[in-house]
N, C-alpha and C. Protein backbone atom coordinates (compact mmCIF):
# COMPACT_ATOMS: atom_id res chain seq x y z
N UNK A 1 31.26 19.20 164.49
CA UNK A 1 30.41 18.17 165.07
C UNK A 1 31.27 16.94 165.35
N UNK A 2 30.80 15.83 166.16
CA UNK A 2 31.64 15.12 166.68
C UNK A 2 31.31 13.74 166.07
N UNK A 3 31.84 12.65 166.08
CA UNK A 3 32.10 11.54 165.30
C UNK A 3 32.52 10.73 165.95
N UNK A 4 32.04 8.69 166.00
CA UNK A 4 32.85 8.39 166.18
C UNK A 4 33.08 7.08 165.00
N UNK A 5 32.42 6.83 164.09
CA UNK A 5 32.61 6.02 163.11
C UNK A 5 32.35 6.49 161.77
N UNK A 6 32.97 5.64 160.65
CA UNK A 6 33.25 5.97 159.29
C UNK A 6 31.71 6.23 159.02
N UNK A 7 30.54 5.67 159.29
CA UNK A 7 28.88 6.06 159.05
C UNK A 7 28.96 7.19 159.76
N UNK A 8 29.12 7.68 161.29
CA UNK A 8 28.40 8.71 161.24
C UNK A 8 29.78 9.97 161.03
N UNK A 9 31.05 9.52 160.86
CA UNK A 9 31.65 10.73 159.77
C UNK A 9 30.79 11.27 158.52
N UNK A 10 30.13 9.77 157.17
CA UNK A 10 29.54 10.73 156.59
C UNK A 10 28.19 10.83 156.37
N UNK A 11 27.41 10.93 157.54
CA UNK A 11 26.55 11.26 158.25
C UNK A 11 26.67 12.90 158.16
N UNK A 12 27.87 12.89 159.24
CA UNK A 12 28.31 15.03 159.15
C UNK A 12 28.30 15.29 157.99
N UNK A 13 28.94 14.85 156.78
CA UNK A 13 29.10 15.44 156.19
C UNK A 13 28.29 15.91 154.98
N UNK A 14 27.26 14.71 154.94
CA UNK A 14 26.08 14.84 154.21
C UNK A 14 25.01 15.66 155.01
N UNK A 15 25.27 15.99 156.14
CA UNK A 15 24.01 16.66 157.21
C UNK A 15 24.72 18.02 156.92
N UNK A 16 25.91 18.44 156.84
CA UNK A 16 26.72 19.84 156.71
C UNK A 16 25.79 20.15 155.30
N UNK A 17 26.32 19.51 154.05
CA UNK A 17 26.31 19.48 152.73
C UNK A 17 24.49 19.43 152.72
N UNK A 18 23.55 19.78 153.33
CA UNK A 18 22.04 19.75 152.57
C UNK A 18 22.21 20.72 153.05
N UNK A 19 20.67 21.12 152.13
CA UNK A 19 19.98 22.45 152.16
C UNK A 19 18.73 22.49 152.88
N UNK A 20 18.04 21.15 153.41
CA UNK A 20 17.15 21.15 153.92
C UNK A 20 17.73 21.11 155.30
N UNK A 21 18.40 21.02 156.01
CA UNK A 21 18.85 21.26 157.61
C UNK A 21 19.19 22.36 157.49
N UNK A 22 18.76 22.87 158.93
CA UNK A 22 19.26 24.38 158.97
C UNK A 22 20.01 24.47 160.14
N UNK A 23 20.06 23.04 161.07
CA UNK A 23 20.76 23.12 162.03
C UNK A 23 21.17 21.87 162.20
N UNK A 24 22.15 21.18 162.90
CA UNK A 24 22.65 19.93 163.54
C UNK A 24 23.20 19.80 164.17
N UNK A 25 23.07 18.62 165.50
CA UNK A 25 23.88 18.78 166.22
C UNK A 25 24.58 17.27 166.61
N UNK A 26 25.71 16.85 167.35
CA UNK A 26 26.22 15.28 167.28
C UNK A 26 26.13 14.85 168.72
N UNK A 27 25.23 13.85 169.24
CA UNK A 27 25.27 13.29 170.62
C UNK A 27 25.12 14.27 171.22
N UNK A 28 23.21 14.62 171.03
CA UNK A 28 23.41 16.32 171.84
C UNK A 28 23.08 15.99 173.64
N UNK A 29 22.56 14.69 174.04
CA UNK A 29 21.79 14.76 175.34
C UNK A 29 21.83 13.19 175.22
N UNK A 30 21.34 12.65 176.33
CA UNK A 30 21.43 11.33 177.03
C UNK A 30 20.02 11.46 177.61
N UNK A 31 18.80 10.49 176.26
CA UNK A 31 17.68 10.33 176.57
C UNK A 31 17.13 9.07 177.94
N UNK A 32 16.55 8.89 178.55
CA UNK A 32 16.11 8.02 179.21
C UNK A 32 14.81 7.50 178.96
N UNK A 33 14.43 6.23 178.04
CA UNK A 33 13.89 5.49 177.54
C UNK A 33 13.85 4.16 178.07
N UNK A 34 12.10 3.79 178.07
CA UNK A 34 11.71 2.41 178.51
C UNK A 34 11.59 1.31 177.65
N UNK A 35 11.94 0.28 178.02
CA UNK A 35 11.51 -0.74 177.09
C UNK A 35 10.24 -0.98 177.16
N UNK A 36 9.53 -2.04 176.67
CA UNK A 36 7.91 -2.77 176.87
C UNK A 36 7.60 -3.34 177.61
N UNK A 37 8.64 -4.18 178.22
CA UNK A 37 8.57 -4.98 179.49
C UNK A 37 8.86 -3.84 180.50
N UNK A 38 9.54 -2.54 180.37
CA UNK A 38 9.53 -1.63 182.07
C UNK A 38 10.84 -1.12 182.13
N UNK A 39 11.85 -1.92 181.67
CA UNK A 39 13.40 -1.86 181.96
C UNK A 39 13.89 -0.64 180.88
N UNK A 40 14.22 0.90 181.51
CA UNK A 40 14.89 1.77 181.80
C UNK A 40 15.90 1.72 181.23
N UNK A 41 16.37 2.30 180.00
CA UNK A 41 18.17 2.24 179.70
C UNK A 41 18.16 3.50 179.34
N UNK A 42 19.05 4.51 179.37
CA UNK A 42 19.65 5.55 178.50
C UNK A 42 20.65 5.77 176.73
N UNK A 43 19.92 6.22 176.16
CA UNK A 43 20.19 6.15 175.25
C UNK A 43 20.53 7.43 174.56
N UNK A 44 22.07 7.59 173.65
CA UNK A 44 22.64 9.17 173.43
C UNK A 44 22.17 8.93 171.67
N UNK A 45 21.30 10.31 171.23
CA UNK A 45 21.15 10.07 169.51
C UNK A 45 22.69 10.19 168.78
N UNK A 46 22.78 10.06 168.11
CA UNK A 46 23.85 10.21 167.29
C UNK A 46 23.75 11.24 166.82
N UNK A 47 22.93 11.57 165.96
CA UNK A 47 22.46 13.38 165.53
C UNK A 47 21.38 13.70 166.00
N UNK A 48 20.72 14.87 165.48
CA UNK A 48 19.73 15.87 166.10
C UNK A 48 19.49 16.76 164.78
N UNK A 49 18.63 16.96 164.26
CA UNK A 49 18.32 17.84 163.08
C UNK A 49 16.94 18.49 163.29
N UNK A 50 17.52 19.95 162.91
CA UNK A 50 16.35 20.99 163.00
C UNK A 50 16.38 21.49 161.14
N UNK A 51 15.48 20.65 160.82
CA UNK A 51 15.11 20.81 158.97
C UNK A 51 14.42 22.41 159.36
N UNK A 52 14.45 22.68 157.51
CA UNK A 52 13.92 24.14 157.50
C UNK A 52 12.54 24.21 157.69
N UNK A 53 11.47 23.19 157.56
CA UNK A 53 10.70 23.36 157.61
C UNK A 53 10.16 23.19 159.78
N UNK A 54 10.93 23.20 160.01
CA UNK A 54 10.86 23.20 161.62
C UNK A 54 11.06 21.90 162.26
N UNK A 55 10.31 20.93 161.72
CA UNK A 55 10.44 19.77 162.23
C UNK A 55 12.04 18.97 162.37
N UNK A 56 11.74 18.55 164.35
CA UNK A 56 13.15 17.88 164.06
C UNK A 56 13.21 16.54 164.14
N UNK A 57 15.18 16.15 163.56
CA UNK A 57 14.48 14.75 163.27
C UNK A 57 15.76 14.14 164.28
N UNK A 58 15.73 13.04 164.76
CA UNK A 58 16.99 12.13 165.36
C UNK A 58 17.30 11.10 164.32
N UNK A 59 18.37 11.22 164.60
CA UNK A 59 18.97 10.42 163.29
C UNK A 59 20.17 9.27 164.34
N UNK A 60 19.92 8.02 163.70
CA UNK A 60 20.78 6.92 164.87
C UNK A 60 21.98 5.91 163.32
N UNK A 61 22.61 6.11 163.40
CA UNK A 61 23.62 5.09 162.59
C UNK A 61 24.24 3.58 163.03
N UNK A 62 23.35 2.72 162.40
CA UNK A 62 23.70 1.46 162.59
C UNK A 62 23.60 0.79 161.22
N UNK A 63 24.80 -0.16 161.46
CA UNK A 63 25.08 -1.10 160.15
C UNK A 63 24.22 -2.07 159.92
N UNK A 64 23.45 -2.01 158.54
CA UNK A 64 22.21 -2.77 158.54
C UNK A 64 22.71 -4.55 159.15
N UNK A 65 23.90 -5.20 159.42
CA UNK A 65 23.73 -6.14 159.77
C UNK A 65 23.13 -6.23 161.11
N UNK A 66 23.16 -5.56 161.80
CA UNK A 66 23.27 -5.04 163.63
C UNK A 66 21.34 -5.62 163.75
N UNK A 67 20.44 -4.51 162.58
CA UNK A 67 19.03 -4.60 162.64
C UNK A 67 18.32 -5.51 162.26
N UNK A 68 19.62 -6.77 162.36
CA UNK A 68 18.40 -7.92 161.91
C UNK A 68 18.24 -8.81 163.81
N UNK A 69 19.09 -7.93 164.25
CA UNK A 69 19.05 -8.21 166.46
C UNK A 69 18.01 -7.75 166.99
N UNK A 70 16.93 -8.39 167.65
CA UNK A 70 15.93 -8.66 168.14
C UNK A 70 16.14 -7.34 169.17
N UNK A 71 17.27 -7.69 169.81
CA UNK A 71 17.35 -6.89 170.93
C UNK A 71 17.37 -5.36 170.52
N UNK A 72 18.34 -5.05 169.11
CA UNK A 72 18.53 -3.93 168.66
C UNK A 72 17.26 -3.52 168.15
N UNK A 73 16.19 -4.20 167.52
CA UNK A 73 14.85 -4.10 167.01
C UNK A 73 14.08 -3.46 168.43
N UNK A 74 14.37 -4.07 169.27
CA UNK A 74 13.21 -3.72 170.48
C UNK A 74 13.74 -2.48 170.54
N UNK A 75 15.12 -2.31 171.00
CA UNK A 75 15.63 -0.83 171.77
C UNK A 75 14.88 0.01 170.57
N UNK A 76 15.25 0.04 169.58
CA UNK A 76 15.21 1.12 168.40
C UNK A 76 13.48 1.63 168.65
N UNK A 77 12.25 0.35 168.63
CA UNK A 77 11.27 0.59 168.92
C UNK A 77 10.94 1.59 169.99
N UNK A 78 11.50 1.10 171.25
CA UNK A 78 11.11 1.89 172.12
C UNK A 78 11.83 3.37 172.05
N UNK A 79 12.85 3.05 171.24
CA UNK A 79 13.46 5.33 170.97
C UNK A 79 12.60 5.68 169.95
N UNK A 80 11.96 4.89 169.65
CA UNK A 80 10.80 5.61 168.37
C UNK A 80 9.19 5.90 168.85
N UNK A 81 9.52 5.17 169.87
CA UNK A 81 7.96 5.25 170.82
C UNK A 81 8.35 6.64 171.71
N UNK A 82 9.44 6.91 172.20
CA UNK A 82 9.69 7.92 173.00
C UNK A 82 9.68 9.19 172.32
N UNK A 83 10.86 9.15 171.49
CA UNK A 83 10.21 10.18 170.47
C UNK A 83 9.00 10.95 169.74
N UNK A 84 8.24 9.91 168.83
CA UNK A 84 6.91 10.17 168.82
C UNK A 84 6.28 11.01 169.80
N UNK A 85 6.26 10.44 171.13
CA UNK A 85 5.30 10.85 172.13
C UNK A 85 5.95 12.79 172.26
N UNK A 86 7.37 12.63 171.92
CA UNK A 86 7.71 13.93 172.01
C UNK A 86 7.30 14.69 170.55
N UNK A 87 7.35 14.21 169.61
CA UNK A 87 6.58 14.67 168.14
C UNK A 87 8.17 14.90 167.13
N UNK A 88 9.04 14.14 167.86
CA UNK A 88 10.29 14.39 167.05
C UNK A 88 10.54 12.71 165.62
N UNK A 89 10.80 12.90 164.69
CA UNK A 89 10.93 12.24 164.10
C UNK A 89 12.13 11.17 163.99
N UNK A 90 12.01 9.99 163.90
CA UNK A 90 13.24 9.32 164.33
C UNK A 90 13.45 8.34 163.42
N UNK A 91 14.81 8.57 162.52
CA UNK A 91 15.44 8.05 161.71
C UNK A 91 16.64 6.72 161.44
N UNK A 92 16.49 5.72 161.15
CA UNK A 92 18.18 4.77 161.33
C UNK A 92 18.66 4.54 159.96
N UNK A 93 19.53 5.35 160.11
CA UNK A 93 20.31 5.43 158.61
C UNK A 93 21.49 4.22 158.39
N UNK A 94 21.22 3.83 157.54
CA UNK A 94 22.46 2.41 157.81
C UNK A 94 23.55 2.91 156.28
N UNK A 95 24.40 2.00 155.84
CA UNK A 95 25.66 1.81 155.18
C UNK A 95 24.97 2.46 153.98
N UNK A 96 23.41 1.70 153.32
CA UNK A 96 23.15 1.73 152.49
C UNK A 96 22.62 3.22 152.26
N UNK A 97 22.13 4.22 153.16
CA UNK A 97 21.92 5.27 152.91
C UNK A 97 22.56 6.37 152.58
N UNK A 98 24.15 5.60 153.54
CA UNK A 98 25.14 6.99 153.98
C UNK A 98 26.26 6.53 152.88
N UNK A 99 26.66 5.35 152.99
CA UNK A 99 28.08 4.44 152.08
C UNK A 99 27.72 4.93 151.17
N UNK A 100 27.72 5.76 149.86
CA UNK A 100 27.45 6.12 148.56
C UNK A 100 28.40 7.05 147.92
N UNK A 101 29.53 6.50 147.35
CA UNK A 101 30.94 7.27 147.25
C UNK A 101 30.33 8.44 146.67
N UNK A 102 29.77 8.64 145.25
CA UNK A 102 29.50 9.69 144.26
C UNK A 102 28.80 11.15 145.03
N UNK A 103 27.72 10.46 146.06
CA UNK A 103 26.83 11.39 147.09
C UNK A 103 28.39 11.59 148.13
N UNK A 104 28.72 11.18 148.54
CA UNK A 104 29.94 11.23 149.69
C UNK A 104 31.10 12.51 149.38
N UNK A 105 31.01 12.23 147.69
CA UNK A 105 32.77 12.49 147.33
C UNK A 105 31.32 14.32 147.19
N UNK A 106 30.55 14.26 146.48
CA UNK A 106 29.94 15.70 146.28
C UNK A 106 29.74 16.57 147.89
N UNK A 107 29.29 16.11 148.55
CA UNK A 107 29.32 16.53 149.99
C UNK A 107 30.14 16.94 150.45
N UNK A 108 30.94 15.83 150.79
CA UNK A 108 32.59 16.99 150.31
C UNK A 108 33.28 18.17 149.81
N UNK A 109 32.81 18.04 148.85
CA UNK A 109 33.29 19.10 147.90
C UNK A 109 32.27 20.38 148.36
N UNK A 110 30.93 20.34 148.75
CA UNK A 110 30.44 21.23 149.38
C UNK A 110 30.40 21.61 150.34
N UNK A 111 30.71 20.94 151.02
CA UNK A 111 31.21 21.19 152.78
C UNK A 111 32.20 22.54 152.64
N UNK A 112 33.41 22.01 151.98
CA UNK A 112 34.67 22.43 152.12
C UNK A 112 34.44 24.15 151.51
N UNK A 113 33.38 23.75 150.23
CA UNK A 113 33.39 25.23 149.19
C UNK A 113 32.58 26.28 150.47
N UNK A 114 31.37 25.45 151.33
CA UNK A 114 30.70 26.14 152.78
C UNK A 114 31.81 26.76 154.03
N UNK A 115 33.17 26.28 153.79
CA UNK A 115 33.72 26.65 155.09
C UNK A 115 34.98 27.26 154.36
N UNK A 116 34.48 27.77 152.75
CA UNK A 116 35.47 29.33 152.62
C UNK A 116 34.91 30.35 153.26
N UNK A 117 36.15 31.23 153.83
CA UNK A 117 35.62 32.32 154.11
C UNK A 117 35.88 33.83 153.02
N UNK A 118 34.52 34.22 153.02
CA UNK A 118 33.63 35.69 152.16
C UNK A 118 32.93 36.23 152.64
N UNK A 119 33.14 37.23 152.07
CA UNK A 119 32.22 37.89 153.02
C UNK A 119 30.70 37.85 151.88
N UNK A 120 29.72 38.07 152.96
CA UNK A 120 28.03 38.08 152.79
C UNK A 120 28.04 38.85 150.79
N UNK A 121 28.43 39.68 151.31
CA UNK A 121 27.74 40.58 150.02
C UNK A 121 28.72 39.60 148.42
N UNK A 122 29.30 39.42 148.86
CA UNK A 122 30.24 38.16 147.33
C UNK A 122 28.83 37.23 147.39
N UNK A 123 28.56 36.71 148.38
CA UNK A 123 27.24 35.99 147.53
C UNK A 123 26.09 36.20 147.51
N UNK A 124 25.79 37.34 147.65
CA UNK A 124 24.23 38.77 147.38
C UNK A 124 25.11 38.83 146.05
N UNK A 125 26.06 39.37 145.42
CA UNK A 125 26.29 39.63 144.10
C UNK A 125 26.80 38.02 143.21
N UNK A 126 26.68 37.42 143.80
CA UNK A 126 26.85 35.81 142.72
C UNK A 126 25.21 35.75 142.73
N UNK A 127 24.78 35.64 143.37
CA UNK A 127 22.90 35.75 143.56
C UNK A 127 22.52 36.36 142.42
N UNK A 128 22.77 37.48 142.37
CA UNK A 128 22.56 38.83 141.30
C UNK A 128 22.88 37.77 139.59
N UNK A 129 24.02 37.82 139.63
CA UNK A 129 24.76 37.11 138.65
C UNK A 129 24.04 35.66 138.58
N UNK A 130 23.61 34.98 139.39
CA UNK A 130 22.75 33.67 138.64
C UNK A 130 21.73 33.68 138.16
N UNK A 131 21.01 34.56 139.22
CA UNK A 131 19.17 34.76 138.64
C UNK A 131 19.51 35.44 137.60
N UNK A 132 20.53 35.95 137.00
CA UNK A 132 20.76 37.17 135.56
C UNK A 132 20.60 35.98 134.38
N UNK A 133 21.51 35.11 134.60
CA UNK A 133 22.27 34.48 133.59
C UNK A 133 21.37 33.04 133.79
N UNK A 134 21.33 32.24 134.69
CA UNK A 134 20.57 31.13 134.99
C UNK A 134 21.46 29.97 133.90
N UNK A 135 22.50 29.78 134.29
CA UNK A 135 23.74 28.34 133.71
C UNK A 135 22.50 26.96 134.02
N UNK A 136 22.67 26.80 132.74
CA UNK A 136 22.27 25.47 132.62
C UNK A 136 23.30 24.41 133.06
N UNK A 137 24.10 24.45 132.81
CA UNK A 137 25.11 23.23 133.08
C UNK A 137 26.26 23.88 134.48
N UNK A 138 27.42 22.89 135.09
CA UNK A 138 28.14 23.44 135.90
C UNK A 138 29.21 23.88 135.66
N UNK A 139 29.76 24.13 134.23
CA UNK A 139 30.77 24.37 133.48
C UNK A 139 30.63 26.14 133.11
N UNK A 140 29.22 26.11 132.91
CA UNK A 140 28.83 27.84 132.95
C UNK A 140 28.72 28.39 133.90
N UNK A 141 28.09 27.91 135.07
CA UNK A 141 27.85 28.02 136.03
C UNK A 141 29.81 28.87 136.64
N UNK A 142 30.86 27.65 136.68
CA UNK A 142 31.69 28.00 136.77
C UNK A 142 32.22 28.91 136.16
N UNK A 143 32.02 29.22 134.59
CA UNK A 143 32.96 30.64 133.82
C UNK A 143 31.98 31.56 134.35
N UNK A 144 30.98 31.67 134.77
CA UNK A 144 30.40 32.69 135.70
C UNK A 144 30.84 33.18 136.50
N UNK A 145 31.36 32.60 137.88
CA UNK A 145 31.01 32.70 139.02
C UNK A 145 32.68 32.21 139.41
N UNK A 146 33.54 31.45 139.12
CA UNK A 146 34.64 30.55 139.16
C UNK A 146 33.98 29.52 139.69
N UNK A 147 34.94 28.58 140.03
CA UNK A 147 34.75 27.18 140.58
C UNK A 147 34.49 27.14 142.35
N UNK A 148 35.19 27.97 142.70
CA UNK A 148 35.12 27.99 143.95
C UNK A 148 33.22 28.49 144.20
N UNK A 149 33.05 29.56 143.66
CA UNK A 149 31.68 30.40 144.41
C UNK A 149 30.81 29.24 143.62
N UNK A 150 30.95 28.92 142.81
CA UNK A 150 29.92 27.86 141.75
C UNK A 150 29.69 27.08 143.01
N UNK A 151 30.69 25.73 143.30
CA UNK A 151 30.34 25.25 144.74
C UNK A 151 29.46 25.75 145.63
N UNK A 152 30.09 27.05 145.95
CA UNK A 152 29.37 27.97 146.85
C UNK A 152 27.87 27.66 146.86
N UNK A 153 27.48 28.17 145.70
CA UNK A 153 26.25 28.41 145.38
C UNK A 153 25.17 26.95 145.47
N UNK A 154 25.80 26.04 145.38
CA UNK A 154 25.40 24.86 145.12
C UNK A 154 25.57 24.38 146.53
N UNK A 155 26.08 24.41 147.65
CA UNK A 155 26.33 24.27 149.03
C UNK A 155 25.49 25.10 149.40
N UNK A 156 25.03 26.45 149.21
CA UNK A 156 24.08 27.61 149.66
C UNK A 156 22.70 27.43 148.97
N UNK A 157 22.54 26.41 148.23
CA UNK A 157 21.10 26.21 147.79
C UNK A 157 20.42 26.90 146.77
N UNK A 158 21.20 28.02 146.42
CA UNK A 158 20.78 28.79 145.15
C UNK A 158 21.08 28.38 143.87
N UNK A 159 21.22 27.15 143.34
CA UNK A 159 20.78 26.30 142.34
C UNK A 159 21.42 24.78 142.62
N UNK A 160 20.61 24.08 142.18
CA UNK A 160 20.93 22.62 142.60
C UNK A 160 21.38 21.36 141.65
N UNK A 161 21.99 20.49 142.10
CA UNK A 161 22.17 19.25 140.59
C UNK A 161 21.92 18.37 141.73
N UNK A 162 22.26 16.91 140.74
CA UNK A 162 21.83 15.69 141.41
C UNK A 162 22.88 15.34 142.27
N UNK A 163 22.25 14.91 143.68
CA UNK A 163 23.53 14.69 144.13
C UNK A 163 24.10 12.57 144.49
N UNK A 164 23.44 12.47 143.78
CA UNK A 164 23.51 11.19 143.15
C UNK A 164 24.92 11.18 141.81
N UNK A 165 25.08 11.91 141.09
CA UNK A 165 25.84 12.11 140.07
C UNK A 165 26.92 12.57 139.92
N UNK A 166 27.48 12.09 139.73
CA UNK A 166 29.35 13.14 139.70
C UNK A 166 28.67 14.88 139.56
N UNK A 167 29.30 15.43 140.29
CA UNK A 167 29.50 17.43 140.13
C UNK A 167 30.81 17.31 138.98
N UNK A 168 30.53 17.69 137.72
CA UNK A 168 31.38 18.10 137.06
C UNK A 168 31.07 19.04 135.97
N UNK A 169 32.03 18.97 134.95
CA UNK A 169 31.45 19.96 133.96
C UNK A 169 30.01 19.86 133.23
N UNK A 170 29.52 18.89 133.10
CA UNK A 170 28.19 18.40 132.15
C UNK A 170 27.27 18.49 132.88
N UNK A 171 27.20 18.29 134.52
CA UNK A 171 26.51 18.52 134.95
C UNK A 171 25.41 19.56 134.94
N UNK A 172 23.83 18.31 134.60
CA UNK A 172 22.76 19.40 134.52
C UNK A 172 22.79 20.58 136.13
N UNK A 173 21.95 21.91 135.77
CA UNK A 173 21.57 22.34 136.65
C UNK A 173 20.25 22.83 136.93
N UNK A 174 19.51 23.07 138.34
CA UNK A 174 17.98 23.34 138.16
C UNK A 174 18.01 24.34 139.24
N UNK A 175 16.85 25.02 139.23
CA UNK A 175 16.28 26.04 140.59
C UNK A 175 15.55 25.79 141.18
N UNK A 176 14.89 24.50 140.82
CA UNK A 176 13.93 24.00 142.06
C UNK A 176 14.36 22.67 142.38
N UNK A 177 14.24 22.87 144.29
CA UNK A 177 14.76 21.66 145.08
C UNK A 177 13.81 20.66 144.80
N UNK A 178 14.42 19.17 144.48
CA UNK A 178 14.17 17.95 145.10
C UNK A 178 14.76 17.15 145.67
N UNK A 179 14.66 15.99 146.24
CA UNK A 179 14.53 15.20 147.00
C UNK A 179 16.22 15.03 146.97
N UNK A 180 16.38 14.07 145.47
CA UNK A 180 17.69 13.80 145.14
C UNK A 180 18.72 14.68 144.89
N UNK A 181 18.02 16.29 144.71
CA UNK A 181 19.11 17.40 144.81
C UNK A 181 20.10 17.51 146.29
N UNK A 182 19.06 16.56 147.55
CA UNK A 182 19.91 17.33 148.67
C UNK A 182 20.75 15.82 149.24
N UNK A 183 21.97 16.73 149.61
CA UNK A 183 22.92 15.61 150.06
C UNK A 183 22.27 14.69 151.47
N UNK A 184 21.50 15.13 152.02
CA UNK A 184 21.11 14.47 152.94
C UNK A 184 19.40 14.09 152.56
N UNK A 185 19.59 13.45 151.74
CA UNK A 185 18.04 12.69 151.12
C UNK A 185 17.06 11.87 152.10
N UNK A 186 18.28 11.31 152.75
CA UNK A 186 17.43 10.33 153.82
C UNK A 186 16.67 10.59 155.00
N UNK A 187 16.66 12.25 155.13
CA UNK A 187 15.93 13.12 155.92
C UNK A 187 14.53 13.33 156.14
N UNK A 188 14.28 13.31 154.46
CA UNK A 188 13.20 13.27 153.77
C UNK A 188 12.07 12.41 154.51
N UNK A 189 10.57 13.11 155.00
CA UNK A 189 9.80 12.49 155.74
C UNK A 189 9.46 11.18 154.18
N UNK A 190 9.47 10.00 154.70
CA UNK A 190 9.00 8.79 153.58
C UNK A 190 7.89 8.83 153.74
């Protein structure tokens, strides 16, 4: 996916790293949107998200100083009025959502464990092996599974920790998703 600032770098990488997107895409189309007064501008999303539950969302990255601009307030309105009318959900993620080293540095680390290559059936049999054993912590999790597929598994959604919290050895673990389990939290309809 494509990038052109340090927000929406980890933007990708927190949109790679959830479990609730099942798809994304970066500056997919060049919308044409009105203002209130009539005046016509084009406007490109920054992302595009197709969550699992179907609904998609646009996602726009601006630095919360930018949204205290009248002008930036109106535009944003009217891509949220356009949207709507299309039934797509429309998001502005600023510093404070995305800037979060601990969420940043884990995303990471799952991205990267997502773009080993294995084949299918290594994680049909780590599958096998978690629902068997069910690791409470990520330290078992790992003498299970190693470190690498542990990631895995935790990038693939088949058990989750906070992703607010350092990923390390102490780390609790759970089988049912919430909110703060997924690297891309801010997705989340509020």
């Amino acid at each position: 996916m494509h990038w052109e600032s340090g927000l929406q770098w980890d933007l990708v990488y927190r949109l790679e790293a959830s479990w609730l997107v099942a798809d994304a895409c970066t500056r997919p189309t060049t919308m044409n949107v009105t203002l209130a007064d009539g005046t016509p501008f084009g406007h490109t999303p920054h992302a595009v998200v197709m969550r699992r539950d179907g609904e998609l969302v646009c996602l726009e990255c601006i630095p919360s100083k930018h949204l205290a601009k009248a002008s930036v307030q109106e535009r944003l309105a009217a891509i949220r009025r356009h949207l709507a009318d299309l039934s797509v959900l429309f998001l502005v993620v600023t510093e404070s959502d995305l800037n979060l080293p601990i969420t940043r540095r884990n995303a990471r680390m799952l991205t990267q464990a997502l773009r080993t290559a294995r084949p299918d059936e290594r994680d049909s049999e780590d599958c096998v092996q978690l629902a068997r054993h069910r690791p409470a912590v990520l330290t078992d999790l790992a003498a299970l599974l190693g470190t690498d597929a542990s990631l895995r598994m935790l990038a693939l959604g088949f058990v989750y920790a906070d992703m607010h919290q350092p990923l390390e050895a102490a780390t609790s673990l759970t089988y049912t998703l919430e909110e703060r389990f997924d690297a891309a939290d801010f997705i989340y309809t509020k």
